[in-house]
Protein backbone atom coordinates (compact mmCIF):
# COMPACT_ATOMS: atom_id res chain seq x y z
CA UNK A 1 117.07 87.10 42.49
CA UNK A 2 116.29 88.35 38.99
CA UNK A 3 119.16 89.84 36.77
CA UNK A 4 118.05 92.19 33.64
CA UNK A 5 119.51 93.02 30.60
CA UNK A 6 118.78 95.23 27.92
CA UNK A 7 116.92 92.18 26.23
CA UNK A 8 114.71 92.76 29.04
CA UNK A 9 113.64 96.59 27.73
CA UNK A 10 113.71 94.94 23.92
CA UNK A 11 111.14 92.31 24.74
CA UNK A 12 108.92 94.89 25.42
CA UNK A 13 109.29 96.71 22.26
CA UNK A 14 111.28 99.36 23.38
CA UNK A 15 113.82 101.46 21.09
CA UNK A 16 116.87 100.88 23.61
CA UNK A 17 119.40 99.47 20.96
CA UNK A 18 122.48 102.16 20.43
CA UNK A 19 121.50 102.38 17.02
CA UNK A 20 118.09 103.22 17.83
CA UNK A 21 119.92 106.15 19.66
CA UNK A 22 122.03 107.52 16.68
CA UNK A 23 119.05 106.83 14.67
CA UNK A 24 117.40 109.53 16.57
CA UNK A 25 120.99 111.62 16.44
CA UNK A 26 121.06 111.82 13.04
CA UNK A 27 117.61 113.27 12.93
CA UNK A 28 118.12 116.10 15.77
CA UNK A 29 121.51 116.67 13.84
CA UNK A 30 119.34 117.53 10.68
CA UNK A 31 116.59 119.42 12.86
CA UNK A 32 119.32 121.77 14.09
CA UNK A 33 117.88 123.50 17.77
CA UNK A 34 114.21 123.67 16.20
CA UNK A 35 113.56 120.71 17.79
CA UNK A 36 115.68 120.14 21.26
CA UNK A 37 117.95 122.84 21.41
CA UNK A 38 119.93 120.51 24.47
CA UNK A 39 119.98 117.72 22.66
CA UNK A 40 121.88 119.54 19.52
CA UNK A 41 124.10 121.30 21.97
CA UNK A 42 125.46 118.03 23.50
CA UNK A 43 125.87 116.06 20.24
CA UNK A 44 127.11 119.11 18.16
CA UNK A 45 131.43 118.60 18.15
CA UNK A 46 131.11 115.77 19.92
CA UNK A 47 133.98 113.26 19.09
CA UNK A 48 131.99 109.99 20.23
CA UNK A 49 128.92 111.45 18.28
CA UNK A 50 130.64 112.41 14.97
CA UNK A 51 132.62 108.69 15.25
CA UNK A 52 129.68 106.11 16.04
CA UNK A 53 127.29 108.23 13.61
CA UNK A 54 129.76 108.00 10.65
CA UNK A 55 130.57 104.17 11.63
CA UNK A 56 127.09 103.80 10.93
CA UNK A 57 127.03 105.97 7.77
CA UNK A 58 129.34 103.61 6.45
CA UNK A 59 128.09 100.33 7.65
CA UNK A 60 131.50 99.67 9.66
CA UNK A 61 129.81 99.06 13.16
CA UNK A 62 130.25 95.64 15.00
CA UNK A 63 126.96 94.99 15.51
CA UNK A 64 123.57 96.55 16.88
CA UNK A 65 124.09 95.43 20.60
CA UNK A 66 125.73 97.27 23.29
CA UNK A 67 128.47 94.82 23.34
CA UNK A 68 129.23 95.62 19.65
CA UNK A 69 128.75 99.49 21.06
CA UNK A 70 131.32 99.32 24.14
CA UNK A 71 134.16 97.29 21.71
CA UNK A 72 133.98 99.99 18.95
CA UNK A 73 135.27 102.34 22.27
CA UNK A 74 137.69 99.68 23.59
CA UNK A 75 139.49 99.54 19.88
CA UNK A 76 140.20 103.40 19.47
CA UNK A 77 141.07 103.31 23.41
CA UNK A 78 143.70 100.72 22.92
CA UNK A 79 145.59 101.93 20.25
CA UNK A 80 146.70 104.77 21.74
CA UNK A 81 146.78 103.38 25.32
CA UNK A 82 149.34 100.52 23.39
CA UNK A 83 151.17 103.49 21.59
CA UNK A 84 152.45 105.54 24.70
CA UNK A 85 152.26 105.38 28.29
CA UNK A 86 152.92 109.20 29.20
CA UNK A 87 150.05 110.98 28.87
CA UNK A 88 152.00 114.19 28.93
CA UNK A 89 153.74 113.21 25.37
CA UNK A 90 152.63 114.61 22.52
CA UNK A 91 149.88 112.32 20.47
CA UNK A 92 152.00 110.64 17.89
CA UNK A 93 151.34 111.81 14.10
CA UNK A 94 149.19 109.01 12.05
CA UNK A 95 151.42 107.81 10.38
CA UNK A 96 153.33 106.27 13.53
CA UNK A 97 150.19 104.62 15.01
CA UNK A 98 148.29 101.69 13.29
CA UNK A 99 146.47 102.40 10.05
CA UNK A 100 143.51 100.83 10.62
CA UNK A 101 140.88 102.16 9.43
CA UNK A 102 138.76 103.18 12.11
CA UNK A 103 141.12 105.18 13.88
CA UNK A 104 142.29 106.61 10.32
CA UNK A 105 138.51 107.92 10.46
CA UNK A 106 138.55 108.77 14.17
CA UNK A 107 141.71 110.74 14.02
CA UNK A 108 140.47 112.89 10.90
CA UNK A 109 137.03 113.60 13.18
CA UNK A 110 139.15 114.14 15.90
CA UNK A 111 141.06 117.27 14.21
CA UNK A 112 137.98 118.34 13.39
CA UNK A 113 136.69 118.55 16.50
CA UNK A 114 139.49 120.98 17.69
CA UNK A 115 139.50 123.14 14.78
CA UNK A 116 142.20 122.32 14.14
CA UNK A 117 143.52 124.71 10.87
CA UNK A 118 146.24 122.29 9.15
CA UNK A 119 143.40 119.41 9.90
CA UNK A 120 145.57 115.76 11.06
CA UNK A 121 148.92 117.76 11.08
CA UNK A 122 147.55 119.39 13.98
CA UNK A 123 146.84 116.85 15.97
CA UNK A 124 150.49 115.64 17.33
CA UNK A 125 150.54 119.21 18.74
CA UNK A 126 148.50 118.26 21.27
CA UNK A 127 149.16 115.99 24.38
CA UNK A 128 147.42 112.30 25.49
CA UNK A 129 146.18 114.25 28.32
CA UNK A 130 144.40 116.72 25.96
CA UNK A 131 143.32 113.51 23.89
CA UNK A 132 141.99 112.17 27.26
CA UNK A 133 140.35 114.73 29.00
CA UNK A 134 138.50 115.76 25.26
CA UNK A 135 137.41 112.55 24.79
CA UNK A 136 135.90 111.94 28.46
CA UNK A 137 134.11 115.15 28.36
CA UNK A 138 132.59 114.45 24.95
CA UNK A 139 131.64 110.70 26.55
CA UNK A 140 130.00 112.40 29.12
CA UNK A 141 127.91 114.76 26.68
CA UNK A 142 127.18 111.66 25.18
CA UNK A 143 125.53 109.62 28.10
CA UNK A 144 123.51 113.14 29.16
CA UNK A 145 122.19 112.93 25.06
CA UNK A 146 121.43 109.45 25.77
CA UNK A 147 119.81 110.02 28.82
CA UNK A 148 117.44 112.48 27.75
CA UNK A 149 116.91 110.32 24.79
CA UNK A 150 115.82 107.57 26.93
CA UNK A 151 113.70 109.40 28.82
CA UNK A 152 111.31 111.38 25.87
CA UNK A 153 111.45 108.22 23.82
CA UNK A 154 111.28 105.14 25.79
CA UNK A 155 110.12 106.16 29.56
CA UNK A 156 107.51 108.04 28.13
CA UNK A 157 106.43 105.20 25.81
CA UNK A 158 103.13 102.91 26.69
CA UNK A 159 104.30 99.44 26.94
CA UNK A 160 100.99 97.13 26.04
CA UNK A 161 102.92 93.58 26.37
CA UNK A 162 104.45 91.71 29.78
CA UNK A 163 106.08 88.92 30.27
CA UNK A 164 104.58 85.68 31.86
CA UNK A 165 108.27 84.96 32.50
CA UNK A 166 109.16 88.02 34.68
CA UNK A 167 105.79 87.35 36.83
CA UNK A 168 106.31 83.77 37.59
CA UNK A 169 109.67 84.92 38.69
CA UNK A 170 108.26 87.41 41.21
CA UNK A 171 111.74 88.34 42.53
CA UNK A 172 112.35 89.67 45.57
CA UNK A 173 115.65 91.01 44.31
CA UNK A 174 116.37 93.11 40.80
CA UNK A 175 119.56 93.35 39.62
CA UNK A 176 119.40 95.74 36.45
CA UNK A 177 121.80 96.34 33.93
CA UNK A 178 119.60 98.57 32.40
CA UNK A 179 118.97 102.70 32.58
CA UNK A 180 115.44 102.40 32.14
CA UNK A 181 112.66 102.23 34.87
CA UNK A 182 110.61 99.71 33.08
CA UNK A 183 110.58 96.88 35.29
CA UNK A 184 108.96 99.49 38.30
CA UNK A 185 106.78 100.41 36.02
CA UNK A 186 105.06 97.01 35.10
CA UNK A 187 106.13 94.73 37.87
CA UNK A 188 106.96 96.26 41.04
CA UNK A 189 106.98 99.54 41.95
CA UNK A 190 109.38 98.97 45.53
CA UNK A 191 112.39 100.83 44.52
CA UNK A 192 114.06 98.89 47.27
CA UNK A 193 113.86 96.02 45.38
CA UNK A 194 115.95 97.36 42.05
CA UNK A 195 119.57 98.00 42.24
CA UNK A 196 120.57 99.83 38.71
CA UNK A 197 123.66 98.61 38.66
CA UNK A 198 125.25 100.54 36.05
CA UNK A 199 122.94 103.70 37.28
CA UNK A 200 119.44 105.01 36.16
CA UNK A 201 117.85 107.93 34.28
CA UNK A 202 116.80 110.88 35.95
CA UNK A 203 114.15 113.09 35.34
CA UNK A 204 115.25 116.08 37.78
CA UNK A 205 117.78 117.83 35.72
CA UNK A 206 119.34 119.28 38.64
CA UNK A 207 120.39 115.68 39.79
CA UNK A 208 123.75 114.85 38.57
CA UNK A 209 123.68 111.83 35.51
CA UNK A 210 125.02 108.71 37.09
CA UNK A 211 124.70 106.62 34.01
CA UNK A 212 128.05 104.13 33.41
CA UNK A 213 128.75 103.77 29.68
CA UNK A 214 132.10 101.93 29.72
CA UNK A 215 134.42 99.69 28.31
CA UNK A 216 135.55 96.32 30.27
CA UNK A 217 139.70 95.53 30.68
CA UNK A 218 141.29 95.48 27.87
CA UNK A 219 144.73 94.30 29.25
CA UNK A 220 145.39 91.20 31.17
CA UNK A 221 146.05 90.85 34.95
CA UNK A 222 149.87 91.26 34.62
CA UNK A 223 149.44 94.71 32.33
CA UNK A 224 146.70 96.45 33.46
CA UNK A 225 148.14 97.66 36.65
CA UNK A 226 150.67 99.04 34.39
CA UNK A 227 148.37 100.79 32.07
CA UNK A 228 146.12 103.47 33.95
CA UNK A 229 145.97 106.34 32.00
CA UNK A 230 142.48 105.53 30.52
CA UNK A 231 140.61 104.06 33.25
CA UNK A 232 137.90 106.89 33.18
CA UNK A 233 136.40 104.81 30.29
CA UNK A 234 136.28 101.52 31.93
CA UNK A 235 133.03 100.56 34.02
CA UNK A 236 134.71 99.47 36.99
CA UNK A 237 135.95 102.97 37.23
CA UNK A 238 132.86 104.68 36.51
CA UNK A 239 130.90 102.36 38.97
CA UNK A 240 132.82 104.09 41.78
CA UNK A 241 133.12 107.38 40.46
CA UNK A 242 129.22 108.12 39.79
CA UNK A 243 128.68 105.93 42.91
CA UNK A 244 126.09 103.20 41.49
CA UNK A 245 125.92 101.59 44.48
CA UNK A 246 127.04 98.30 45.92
CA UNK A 247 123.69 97.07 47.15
CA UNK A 248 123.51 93.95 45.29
CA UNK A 249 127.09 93.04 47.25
CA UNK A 250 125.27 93.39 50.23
CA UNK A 251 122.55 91.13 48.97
CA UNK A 252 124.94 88.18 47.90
CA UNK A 253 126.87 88.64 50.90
CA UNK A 254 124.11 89.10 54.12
CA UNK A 255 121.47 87.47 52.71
CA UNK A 256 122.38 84.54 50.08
CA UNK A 257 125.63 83.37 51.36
CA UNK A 258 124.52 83.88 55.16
CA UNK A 259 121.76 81.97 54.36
CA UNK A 260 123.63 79.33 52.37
CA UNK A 261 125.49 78.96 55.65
CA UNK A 262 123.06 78.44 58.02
CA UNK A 263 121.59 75.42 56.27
CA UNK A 264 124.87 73.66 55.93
CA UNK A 265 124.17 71.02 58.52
CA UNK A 266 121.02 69.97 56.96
CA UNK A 267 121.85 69.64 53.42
CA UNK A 268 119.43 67.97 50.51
CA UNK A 269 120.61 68.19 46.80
CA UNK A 270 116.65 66.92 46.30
CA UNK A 271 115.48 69.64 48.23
CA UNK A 272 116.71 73.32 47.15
CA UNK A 273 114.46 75.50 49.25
CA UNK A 274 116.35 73.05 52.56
CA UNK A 275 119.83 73.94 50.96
CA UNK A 276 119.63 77.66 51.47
CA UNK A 277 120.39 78.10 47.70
CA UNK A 278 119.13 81.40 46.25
CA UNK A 279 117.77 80.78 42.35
CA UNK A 280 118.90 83.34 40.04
CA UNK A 281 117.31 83.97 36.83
CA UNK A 282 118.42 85.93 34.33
CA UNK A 283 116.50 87.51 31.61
CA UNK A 284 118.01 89.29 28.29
CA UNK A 285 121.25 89.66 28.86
CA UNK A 286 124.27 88.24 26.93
CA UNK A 287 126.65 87.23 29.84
CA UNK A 288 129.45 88.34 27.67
CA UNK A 289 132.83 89.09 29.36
CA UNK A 290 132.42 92.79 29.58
CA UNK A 291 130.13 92.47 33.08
CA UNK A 292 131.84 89.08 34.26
CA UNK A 293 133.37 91.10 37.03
CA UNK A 294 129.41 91.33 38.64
CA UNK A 295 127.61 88.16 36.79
CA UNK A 296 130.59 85.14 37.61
CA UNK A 297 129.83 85.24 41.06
CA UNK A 298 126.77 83.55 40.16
CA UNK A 299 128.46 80.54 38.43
CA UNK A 300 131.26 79.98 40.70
CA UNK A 301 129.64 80.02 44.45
CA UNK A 302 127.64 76.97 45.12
CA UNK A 303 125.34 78.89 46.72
CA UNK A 304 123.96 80.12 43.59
CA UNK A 305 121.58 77.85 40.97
CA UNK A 306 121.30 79.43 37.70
CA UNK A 307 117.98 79.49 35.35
CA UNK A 308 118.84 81.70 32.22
CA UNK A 309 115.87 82.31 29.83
CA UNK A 310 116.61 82.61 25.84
CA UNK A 311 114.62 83.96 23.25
CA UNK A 312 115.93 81.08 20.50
CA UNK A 313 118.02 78.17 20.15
CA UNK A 314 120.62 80.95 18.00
CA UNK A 315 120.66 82.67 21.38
CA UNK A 316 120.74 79.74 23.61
CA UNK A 317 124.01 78.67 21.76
CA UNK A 318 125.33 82.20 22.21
CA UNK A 319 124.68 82.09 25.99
CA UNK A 320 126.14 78.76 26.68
CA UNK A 321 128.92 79.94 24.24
CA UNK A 322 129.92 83.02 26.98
CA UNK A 323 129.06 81.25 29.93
CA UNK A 324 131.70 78.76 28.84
CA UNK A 325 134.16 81.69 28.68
CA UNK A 326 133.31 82.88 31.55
CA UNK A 327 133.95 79.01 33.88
CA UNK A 328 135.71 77.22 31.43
CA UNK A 329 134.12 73.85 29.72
CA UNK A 330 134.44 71.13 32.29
CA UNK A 331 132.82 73.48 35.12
CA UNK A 332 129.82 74.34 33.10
CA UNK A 333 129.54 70.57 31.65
CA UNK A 334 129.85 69.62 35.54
CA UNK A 335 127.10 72.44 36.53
CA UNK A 336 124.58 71.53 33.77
CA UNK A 337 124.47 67.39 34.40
CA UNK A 338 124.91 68.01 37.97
CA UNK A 339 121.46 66.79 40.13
CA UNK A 340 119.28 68.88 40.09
CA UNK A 341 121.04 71.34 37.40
CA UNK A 342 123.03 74.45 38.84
CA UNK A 343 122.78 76.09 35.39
CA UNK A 344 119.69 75.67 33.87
CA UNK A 345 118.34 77.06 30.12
CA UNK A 346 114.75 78.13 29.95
CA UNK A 347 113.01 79.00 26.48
CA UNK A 348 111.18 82.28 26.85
CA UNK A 349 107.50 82.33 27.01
CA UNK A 350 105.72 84.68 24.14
CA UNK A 351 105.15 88.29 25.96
CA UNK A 352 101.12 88.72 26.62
CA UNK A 353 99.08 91.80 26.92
CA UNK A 354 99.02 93.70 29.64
């Protein structure tokens, strides 16, 4: 089983960072409709737009990754999510939520994006629901921008490099966190193969976008059945909603772990192939937190082995770094000196040409 992340598209050159994106916003923003008339229309008063394109104006972003993208979300989310729990109150004036100064910045944007005639002393005159349902439907304008984006500028791109990695791999099973179609395009073309786990791009306009651009749970177990009101921007949510699938649970569960079970009597830790033990590998993703709820599977059933490849030894520290989050210390000390390893770290091989 191979699992993809968006390091996956970057090893190959491609323009999928989210700066890369409002990179290419800024420029169709200064183009007016000459040059995509859809494009302007779905980033033109868009709140998510005007935010993360001003963030980046003024050098406040995280980061360049998607992590850094999704936790920029999560931070304006939370602050009013913390600040009331009836979404049919009235948003509370600035001065009553925290000053910080992103949301300082997102609130202004945010007036300006409803017209808003006495600017921020508007606002409150509106309800969380408002807030809510504005916000969504400018998040969904958003993905569609992206999508197209991703389509004109990095579907249609020649890729010249592969990776040695990904071909030695030859997985029966594709588990992509990415949007792209890159992988059927230079490895295997059997679509039965990939699941796109947090959806795909789509070519057919007509089709609707089932792309899932999401935060992860920003409260802990004991709150976040009490706070509900924004769950339209988390992932799990969105997952359901634009129905990505479950395939990959039906790969874990009738062919690993079914597998894993029917080898239980003749058991060989020398052996894996005689343990029933499915090999995972996972190439350019993160493992942070935010898709734990899909990727910790894979570290806590013992029916799982683990290879993850890294690009450096800086990223090799930052992936044993989240994995640790993600099992604790003692489990992954256990899992790496265990015989033969469960969790195993694999230097990258340099990409070749195609």
């Amino acid at each position: 089983m191979l699992v993809l992340g968006n390091g996956f598209d970057l090893a190959h050159n491609l323009p999928t960072r989210y700066t890369n994106f409002l990179e290419y916003v800024i420029k169709q923003r200064d183009l007016g409709e000459v040059e995509h008339t859809r494009i302007y229309e779905l980033i033109q008063k868009n709140i998510w737009i005007d935010y993360f394109v001003r963030l980046y104006q003024m050098n406040l972003l995280r980061g360049i990754n998607w992590i850094d993208f999704e936790l920029e979300i999560s931070h304006i989310l939370k602050i009013f999510d913390e600040h009331d729990s009836n979404i049919y109150n009235k948003i509370a004036p600035l001065s009553e939520l925290n000053k910080d100064k992103k949301l300082v910045l997102f609130y202004n944007l945010y007036a300006i994006r409803c017209n808003c005639p006495d600017g921020i002393r508007d606002v409150p005159k509106q309800s969380y629901s408002q807030l809510i349902e504005n916000m969504e439907s400018d998040m969904e304008r958003m993905i569609k921008a992206f999508e197209i984006y991703l389509i004109e500028k990095v579907e249609e791109k020649d890729v010249v490099c592969i990776s040695p990695n990904i071909q030695e791999v030859n997985a029966n099973r594709i588990i992509s966190f990415n949007y792209t179609h890159i992988y059927e395009k230079l490895y295997s073309d059997d679509k039965s193969k990939v699941h796109h786990i947090h959806g795909e791009v789509k070519r057919d306009a007509s089709i609707s976008n089932n792309m899932v651009l999401g935060v992860d749970e920003y409260w802990d177990k004991e709150e976040a059945h009490k706070h509900t009101n924004y769950n339209i921007f988390k992932k799990f949510t969105q997952r359901i909603l634009k129905e990505t699938g479950f395939e990959y649970r039906n790969w874990i569960e009738n062919e690993s772990k079914k597998n894993y079970k029917q080898h239980i009597g003749t058991r060989n830790r020398t052996s894996l192939s005689s343990m029933g033990i499915t090999d995972v590998y996972i190439f350019g993703h993160s493992l942070d937190v935010t898709d734990s709820d899909v990727l910790k599977e894979f570290f806590t059933d013992e029916c799982f082995n683990v290879h993850i490849y890294y690009k450096d030894k800086k990223k090799e520290a930052a992936l044993i770094a989240n994995v640790v989050k993600m099992i604790g210390e003692d489990e992954f000390i256990r899992q790496i000196n265990s015989v033969p390893p469960q969790i195993e770290f694999i230097k990258q091989k340099d990409m070749i040409k195609k």
